[in-house]
PDB file of N, CA and C in Angstrom:
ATOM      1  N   UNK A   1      26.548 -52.340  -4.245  1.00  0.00           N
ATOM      2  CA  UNK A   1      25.805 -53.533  -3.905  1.00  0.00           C
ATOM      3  C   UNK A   1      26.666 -54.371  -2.976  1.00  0.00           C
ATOM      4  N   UNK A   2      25.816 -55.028  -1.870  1.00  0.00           N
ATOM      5  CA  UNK A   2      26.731 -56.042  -1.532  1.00  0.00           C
ATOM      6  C   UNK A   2      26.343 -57.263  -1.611  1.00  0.00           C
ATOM      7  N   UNK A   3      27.328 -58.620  -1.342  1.00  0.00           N
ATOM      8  CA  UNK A   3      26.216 -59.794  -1.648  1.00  0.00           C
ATOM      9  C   UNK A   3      27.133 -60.353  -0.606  1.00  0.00           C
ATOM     10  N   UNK A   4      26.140 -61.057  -0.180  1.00  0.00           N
ATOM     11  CA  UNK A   4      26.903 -62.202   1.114  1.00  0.00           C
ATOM     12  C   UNK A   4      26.066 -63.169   0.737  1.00  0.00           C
ATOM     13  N   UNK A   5      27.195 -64.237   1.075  1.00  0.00           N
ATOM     14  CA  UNK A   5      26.421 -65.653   0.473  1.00  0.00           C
ATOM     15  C   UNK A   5      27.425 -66.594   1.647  1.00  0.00           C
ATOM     16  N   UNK A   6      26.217 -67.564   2.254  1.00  0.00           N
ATOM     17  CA  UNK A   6      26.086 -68.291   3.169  1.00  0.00           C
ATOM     18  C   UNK A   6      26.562 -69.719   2.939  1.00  0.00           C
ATOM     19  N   UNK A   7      27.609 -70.318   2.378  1.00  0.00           N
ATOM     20  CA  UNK A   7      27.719 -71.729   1.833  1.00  0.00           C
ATOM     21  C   UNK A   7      27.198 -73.014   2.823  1.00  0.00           C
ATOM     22  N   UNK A   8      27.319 -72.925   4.518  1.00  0.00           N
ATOM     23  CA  UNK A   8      26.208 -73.587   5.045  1.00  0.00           C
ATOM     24  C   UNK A   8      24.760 -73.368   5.070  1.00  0.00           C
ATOM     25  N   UNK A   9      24.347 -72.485   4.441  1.00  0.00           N
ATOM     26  CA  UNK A   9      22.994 -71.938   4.534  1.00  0.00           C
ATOM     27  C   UNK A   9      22.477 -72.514   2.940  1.00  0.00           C
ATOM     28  N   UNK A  10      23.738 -72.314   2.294  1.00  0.00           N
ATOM     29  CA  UNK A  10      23.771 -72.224   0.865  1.00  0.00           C
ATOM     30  C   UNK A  10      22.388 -70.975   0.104  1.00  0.00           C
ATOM     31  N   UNK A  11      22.707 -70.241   0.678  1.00  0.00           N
ATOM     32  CA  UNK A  11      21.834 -68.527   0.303  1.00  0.00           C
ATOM     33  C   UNK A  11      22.581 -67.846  -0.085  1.00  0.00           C
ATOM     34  N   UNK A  12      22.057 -66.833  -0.816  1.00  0.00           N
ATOM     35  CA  UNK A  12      22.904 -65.942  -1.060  1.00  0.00           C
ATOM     36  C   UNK A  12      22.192 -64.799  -0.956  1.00  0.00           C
ATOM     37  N   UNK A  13      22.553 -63.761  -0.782  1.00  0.00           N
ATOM     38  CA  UNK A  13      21.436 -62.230  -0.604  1.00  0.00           C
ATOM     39  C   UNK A  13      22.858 -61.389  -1.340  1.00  0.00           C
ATOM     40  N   UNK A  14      22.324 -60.884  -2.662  1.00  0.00           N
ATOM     41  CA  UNK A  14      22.534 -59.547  -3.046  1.00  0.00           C
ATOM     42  C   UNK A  14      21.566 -58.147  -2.447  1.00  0.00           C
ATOM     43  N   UNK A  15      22.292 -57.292  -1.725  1.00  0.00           N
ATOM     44  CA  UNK A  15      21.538 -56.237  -1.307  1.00  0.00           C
ATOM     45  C   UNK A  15      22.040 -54.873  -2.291  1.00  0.00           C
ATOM     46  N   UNK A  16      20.449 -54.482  -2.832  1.00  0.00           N
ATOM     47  CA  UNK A  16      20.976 -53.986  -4.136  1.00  0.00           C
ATOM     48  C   UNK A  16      20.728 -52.494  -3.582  1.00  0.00           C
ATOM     49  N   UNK A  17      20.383 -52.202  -2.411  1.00  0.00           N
ATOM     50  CA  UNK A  17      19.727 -50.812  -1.978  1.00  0.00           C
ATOM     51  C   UNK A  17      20.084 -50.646  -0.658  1.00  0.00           C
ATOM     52  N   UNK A  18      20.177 -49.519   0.136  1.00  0.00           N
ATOM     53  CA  UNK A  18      20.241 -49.254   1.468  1.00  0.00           C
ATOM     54  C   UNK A  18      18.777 -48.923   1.824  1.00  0.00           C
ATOM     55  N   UNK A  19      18.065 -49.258   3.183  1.00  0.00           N
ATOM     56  CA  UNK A  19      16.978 -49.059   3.780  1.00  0.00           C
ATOM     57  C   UNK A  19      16.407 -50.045   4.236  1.00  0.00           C
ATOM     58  N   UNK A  20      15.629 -50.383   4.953  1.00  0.00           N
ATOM     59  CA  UNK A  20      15.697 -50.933   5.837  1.00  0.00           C
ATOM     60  C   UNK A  20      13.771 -51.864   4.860  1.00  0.00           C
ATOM     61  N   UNK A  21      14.144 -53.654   5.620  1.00  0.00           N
ATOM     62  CA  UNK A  21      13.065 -54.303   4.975  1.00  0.00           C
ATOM     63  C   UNK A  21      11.862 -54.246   5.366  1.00  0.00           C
ATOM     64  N   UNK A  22      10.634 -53.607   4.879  1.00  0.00           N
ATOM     65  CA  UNK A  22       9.231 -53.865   5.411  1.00  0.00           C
ATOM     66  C   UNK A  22       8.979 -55.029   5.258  1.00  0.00           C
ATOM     67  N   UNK A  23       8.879 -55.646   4.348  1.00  0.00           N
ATOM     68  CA  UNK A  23       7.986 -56.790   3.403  1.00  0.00           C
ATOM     69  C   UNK A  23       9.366 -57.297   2.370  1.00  0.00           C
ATOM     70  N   UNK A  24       8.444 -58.501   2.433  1.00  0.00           N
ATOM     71  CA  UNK A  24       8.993 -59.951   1.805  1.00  0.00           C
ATOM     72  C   UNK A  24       7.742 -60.498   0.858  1.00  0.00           C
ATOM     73  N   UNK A  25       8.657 -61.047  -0.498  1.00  0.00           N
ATOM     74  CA  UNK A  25       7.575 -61.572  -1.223  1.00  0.00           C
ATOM     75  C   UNK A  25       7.905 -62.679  -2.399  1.00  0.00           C
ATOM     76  N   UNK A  26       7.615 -63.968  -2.186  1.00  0.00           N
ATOM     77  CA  UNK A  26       8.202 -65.203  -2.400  1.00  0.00           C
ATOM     78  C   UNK A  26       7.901 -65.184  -3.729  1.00  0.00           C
ATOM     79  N   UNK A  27       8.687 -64.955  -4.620  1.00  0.00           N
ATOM     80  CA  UNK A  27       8.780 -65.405  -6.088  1.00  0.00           C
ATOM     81  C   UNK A  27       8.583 -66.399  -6.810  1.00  0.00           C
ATOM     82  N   UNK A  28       9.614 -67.156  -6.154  1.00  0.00           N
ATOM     83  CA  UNK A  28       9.772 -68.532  -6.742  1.00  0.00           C
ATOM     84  C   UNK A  28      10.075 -69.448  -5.664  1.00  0.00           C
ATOM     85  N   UNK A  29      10.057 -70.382  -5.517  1.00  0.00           N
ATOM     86  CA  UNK A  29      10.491 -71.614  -4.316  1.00  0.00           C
ATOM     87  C   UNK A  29      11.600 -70.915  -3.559  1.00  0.00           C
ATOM     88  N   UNK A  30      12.816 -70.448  -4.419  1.00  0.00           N
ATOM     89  CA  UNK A  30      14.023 -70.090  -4.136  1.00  0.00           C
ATOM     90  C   UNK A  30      14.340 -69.117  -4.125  1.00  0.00           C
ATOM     91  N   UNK A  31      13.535 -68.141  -4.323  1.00  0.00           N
ATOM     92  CA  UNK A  31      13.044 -66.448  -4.639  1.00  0.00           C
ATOM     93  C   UNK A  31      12.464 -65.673  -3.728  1.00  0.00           C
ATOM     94  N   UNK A  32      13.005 -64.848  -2.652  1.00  0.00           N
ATOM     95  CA  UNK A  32      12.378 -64.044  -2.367  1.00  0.00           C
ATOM     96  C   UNK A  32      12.914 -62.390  -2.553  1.00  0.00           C
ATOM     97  N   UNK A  33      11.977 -61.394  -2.770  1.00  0.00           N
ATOM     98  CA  UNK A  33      12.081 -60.324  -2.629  1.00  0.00           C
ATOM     99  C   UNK A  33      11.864 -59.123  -1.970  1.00  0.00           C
ATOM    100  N   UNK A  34      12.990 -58.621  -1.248  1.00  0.00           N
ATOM    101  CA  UNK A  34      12.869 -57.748   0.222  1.00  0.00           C
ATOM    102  C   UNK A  34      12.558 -56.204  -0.477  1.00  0.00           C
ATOM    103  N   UNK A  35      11.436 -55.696  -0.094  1.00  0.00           N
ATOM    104  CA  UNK A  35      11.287 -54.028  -0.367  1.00  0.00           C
ATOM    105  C   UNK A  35      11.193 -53.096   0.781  1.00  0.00           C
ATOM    106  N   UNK A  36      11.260 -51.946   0.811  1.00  0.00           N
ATOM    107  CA  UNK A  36      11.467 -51.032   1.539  1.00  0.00           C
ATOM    108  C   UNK A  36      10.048 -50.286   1.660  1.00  0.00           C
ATOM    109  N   UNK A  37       9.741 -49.353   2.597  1.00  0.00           N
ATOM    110  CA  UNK A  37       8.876 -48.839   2.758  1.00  0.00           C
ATOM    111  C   UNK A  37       8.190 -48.037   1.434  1.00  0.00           C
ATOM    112  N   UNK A  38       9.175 -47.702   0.605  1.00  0.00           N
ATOM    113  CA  UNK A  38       8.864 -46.934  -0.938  1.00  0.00           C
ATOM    114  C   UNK A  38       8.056 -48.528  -2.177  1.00  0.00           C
ATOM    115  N   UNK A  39       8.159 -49.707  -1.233  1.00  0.00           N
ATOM    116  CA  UNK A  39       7.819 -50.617  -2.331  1.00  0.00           C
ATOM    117  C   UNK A  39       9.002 -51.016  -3.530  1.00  0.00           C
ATOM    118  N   UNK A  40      10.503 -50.684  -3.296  1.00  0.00           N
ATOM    119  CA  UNK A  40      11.222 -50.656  -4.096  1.00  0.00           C
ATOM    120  C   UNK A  40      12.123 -52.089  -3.387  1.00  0.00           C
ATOM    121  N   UNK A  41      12.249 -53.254  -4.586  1.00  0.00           N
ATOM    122  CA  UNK A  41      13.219 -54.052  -4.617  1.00  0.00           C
ATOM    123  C   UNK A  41      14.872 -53.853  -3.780  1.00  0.00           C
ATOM    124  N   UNK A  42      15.105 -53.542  -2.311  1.00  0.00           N
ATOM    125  CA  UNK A  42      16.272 -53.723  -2.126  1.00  0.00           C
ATOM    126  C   UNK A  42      17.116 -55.204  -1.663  1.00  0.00           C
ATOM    127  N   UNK A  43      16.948 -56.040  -2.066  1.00  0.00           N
ATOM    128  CA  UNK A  43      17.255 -57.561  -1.602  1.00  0.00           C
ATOM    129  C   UNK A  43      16.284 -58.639  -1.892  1.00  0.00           C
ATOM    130  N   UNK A  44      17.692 -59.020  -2.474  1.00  0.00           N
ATOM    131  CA  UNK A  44      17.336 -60.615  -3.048  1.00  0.00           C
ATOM    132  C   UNK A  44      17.520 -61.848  -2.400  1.00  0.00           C
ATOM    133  N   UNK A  45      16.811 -62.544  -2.061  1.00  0.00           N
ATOM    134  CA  UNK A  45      17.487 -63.551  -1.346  1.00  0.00           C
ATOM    135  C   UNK A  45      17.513 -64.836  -2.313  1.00  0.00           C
ATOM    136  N   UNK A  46      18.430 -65.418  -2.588  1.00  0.00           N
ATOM    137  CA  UNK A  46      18.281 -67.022  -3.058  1.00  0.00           C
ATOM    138  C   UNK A  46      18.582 -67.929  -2.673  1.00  0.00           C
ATOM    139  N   UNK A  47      18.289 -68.783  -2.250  1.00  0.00           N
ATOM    140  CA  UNK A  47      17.797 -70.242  -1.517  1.00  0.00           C
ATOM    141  C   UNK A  47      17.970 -71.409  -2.076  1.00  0.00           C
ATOM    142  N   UNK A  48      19.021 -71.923  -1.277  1.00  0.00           N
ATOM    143  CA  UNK A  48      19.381 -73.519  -2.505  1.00  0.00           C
ATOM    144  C   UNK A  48      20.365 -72.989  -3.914  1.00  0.00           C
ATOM    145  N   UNK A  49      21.599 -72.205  -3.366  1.00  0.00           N
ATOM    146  CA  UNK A  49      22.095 -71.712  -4.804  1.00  0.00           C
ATOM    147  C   UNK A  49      23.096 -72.512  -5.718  1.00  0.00           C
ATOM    148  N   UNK A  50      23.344 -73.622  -4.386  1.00  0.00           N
ATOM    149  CA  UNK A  50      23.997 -74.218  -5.628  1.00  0.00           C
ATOM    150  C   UNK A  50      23.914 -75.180  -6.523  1.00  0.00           C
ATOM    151  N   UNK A  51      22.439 -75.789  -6.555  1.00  0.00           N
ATOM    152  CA  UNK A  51      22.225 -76.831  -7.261  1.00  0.00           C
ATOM    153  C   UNK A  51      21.576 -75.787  -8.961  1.00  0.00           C
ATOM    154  N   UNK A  52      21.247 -74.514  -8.466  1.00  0.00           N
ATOM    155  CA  UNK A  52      20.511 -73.647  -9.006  1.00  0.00           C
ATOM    156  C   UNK A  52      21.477 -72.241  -9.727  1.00  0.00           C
ATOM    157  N   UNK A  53      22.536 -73.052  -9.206  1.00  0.00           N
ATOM    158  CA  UNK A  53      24.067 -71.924  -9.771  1.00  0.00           C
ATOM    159  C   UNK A  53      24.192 -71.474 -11.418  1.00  0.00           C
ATOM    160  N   UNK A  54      24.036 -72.755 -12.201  1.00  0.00           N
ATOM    161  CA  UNK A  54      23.473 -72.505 -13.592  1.00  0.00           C
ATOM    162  C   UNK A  54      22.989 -71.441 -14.400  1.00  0.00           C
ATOM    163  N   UNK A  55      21.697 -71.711 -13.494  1.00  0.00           N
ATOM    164  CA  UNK A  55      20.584 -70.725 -14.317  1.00  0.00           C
ATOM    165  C   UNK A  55      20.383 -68.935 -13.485  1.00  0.00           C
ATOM    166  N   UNK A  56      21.372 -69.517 -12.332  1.00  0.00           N
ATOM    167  CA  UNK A  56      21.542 -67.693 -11.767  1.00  0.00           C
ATOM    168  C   UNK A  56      21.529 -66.614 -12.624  1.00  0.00           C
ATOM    169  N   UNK A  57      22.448 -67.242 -13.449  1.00  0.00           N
ATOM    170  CA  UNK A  57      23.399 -66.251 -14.353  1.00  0.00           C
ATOM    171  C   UNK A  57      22.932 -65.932 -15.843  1.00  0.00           C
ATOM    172  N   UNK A  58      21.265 -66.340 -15.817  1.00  0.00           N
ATOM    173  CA  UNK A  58      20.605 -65.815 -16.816  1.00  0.00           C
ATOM    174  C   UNK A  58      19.127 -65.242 -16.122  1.00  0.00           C
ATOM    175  N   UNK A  59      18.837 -65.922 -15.207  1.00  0.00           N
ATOM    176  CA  UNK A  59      17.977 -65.697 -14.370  1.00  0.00           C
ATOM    177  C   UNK A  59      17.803 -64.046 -14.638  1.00  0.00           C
ATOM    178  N   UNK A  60      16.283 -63.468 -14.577  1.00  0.00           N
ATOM    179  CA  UNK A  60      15.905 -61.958 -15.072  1.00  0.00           C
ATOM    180  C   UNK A  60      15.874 -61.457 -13.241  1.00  0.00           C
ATOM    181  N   UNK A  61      16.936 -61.137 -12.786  1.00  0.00           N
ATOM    182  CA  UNK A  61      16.707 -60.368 -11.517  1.00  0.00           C
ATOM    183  C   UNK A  61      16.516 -58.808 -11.522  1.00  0.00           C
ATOM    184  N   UNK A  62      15.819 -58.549 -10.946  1.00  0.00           N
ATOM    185  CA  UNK A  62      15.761 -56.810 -10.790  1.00  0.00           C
ATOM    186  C   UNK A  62      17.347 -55.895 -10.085  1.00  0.00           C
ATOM    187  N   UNK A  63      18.376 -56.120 -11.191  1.00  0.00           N
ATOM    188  CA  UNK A  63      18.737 -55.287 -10.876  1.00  0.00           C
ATOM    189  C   UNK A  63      18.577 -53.835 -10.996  1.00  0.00           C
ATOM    190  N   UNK A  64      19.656 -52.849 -10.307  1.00  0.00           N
ATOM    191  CA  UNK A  64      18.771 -51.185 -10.411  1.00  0.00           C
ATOM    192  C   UNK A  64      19.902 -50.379 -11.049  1.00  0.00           C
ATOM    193  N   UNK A  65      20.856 -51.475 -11.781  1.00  0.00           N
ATOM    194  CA  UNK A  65      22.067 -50.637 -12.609  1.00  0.00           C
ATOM    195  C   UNK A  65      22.594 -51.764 -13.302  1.00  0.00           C
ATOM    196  N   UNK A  66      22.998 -51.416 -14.601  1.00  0.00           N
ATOM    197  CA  UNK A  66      24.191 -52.664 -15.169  1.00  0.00           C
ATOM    198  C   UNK A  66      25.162 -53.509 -14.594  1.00  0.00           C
ATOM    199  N   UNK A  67      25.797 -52.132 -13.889  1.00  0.00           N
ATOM    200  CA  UNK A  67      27.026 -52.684 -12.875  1.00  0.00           C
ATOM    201  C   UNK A  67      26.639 -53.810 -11.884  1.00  0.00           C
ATOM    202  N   UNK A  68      25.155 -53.454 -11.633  1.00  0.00           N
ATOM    203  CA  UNK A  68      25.042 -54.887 -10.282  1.00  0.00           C
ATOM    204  C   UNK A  68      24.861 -56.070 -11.170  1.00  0.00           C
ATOM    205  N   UNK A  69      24.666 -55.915 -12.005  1.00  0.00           N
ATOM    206  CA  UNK A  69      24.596 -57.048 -12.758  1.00  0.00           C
ATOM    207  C   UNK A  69      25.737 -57.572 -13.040  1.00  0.00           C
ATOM    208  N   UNK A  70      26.972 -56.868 -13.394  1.00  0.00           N
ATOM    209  CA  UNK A  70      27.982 -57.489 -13.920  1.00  0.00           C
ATOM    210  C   UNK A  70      28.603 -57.839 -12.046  1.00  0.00           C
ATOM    211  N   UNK A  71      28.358 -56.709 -11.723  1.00  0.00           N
ATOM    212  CA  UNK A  71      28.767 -57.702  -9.788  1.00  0.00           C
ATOM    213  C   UNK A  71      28.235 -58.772  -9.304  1.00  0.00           C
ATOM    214  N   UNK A  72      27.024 -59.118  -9.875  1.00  0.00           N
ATOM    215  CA  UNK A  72      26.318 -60.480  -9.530  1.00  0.00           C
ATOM    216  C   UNK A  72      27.355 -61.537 -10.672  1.00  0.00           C
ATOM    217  N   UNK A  73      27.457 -61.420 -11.780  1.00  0.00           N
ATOM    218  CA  UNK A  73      28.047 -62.575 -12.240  1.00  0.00           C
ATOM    219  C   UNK A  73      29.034 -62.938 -12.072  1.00  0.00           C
ATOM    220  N   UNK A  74      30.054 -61.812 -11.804  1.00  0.00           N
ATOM    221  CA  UNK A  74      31.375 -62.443 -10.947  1.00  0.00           C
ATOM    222  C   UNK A  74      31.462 -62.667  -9.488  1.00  0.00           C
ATOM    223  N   UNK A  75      30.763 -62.034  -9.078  1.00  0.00           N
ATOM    224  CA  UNK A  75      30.397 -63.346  -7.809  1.00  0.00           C
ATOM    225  C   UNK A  75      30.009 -64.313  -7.777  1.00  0.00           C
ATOM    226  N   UNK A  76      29.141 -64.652  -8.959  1.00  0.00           N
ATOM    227  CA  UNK A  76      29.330 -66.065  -9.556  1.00  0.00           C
ATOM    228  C   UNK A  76      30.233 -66.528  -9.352  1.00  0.00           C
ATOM    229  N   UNK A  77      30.849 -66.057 -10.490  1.00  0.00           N
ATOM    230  CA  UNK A  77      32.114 -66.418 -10.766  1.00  0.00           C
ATOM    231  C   UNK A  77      32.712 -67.672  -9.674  1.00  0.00           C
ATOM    232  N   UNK A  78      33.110 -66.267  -8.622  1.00  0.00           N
ATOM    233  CA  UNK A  78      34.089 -67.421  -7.303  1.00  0.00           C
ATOM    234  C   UNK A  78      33.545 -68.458  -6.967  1.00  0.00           C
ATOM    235  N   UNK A  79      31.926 -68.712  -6.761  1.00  0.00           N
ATOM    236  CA  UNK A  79      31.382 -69.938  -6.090  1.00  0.00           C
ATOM    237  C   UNK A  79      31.071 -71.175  -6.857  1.00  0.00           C
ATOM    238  N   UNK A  80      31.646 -71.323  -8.678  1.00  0.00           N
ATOM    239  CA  UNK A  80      31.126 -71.854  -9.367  1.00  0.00           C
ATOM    240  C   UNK A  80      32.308 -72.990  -9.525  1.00  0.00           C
ATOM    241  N   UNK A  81      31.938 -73.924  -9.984  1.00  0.00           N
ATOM    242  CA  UNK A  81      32.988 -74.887 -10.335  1.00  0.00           C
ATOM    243  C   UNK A  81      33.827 -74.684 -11.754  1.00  0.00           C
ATOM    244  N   UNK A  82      35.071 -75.434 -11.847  1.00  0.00           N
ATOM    245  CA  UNK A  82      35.537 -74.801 -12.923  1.00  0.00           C
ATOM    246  C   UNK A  82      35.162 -74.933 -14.635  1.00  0.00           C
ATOM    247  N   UNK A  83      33.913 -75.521 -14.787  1.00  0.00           N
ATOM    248  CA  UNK A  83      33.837 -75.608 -16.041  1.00  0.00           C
ATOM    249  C   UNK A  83      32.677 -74.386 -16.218  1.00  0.00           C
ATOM    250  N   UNK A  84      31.848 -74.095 -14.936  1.00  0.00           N
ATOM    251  CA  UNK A  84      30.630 -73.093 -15.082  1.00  0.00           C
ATOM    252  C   UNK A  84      31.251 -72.042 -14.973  1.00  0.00           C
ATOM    253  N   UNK A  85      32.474 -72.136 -14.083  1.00  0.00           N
ATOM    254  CA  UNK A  85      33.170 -70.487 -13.947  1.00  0.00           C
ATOM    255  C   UNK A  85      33.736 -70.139 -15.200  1.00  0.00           C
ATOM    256  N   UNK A  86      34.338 -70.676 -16.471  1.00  0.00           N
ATOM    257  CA  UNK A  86      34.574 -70.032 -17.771  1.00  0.00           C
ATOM    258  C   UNK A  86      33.537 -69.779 -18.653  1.00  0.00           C
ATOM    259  N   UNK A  87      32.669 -70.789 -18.062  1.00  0.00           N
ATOM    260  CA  UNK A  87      30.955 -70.057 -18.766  1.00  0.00           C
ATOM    261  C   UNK A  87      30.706 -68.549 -18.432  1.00  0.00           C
ATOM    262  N   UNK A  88      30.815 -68.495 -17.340  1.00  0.00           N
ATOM    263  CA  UNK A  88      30.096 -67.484 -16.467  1.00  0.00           C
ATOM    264  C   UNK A  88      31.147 -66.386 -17.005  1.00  0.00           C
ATOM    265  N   UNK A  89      32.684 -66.486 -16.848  1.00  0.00           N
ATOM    266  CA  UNK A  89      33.352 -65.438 -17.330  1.00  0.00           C
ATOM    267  C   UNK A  89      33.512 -64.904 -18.994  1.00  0.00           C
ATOM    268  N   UNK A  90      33.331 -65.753 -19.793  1.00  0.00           N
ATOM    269  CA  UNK A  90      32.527 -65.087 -20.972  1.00  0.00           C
ATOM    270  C   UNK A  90      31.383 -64.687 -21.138  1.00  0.00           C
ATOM    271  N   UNK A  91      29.867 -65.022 -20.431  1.00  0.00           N
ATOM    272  CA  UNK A  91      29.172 -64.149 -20.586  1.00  0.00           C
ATOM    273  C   UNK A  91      28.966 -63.024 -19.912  1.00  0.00           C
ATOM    274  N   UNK A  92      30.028 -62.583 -18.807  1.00  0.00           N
ATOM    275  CA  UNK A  92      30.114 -61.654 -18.335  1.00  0.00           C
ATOM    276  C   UNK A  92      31.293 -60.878 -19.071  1.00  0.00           C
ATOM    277  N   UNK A  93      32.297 -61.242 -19.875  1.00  0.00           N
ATOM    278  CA  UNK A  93      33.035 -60.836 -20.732  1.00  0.00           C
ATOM    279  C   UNK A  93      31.876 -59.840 -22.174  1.00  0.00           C
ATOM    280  N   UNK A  94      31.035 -60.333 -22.354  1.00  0.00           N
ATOM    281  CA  UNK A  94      30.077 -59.933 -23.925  1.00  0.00           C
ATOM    282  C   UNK A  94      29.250 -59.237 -23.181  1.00  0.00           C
ATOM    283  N   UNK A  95      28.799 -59.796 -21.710  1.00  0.00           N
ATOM    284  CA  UNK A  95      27.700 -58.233 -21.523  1.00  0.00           C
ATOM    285  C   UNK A  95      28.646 -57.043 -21.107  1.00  0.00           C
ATOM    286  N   UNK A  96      29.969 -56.984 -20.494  1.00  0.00           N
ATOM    287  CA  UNK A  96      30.407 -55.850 -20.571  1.00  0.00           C
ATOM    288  C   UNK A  96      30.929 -55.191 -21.862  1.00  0.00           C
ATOM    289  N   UNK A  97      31.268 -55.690 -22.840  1.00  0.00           N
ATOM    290  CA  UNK A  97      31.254 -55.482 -24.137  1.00  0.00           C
ATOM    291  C   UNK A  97      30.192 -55.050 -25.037  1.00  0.00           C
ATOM    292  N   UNK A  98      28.612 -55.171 -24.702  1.00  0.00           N
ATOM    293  CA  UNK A  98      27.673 -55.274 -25.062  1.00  0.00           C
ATOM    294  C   UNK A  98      27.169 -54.103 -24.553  1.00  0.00           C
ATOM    295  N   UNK A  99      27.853 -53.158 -22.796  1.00  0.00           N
ATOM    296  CA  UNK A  99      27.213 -52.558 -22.222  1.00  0.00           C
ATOM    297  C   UNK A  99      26.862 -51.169 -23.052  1.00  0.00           C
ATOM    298  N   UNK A 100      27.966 -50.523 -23.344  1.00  0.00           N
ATOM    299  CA  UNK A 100      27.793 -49.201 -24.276  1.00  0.00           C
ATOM    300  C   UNK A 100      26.802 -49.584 -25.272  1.00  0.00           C
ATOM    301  N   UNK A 101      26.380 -50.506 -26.359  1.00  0.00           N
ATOM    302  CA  UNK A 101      25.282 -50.521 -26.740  1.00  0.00           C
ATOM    303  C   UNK A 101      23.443 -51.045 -26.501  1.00  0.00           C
ATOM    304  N   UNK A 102      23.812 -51.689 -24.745  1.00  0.00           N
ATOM    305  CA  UNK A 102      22.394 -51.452 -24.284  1.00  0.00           C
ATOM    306  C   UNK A 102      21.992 -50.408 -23.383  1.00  0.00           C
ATOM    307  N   UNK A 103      23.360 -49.825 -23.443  1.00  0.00           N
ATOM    308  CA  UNK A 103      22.722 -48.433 -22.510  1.00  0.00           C
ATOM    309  C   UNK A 103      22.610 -47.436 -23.794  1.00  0.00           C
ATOM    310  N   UNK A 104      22.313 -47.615 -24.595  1.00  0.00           N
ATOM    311  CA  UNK A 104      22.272 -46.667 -25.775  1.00  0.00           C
ATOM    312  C   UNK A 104      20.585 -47.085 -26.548  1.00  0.00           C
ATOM    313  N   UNK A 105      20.825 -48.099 -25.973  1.00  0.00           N
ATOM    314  CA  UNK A 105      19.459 -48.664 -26.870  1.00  0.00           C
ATOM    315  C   UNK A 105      18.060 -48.282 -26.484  1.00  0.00           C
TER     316      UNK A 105
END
């Protein structure tokens, strides 16, 4: 995955797939979702992330593996201030701890 995030733009795009974007489709105010010709979720865009930095990090995004998930929260991580960034690093501490039993489940 990669994620580039824009701090004058204040966006951020996790690109969770390689291929190229047909279509766009606005989720939420701050939500959009880029798919590929297969109709499959490759890019996220979020809009306004840092007033909205909070709730990123529970926020139900389509990721397409665990791992992007735990790569989205420590990229959190860096852009967060320091009382959200020890938030953010324990619950990314318990879901990797957690992972062997939801990939089992």
């Amino acid at each position: 995955m990669n994620i580039q995030f824009d701090p004058d733009l204040d966006t951020l795009y996790p690109r969770l797939a390689e291929g190229d974007v047909v279509d766009s489709e606005t989720i939420e105010s701050d939500l959009v979702y880029d798919y590929d010709r297969k109709d499959q979720i490759i890019g996220i865009e979020l809009l306004r992330v840092r007033p909205n930095l909070p709730d990123l990090a529970t926020k139900a995004l389509p990721f397409q593996t665990f791992s992007q998930q735990i790569e989205f929260l420590s990229f959190l991580e860096t852009i967060a201030d320091s009382d959200l960034k020890s938030k953010l690093t324990f619950a990314r501490q318990i879901l990797q701890n957690q992972q062997p039993f939801l990939l089992n489940a």
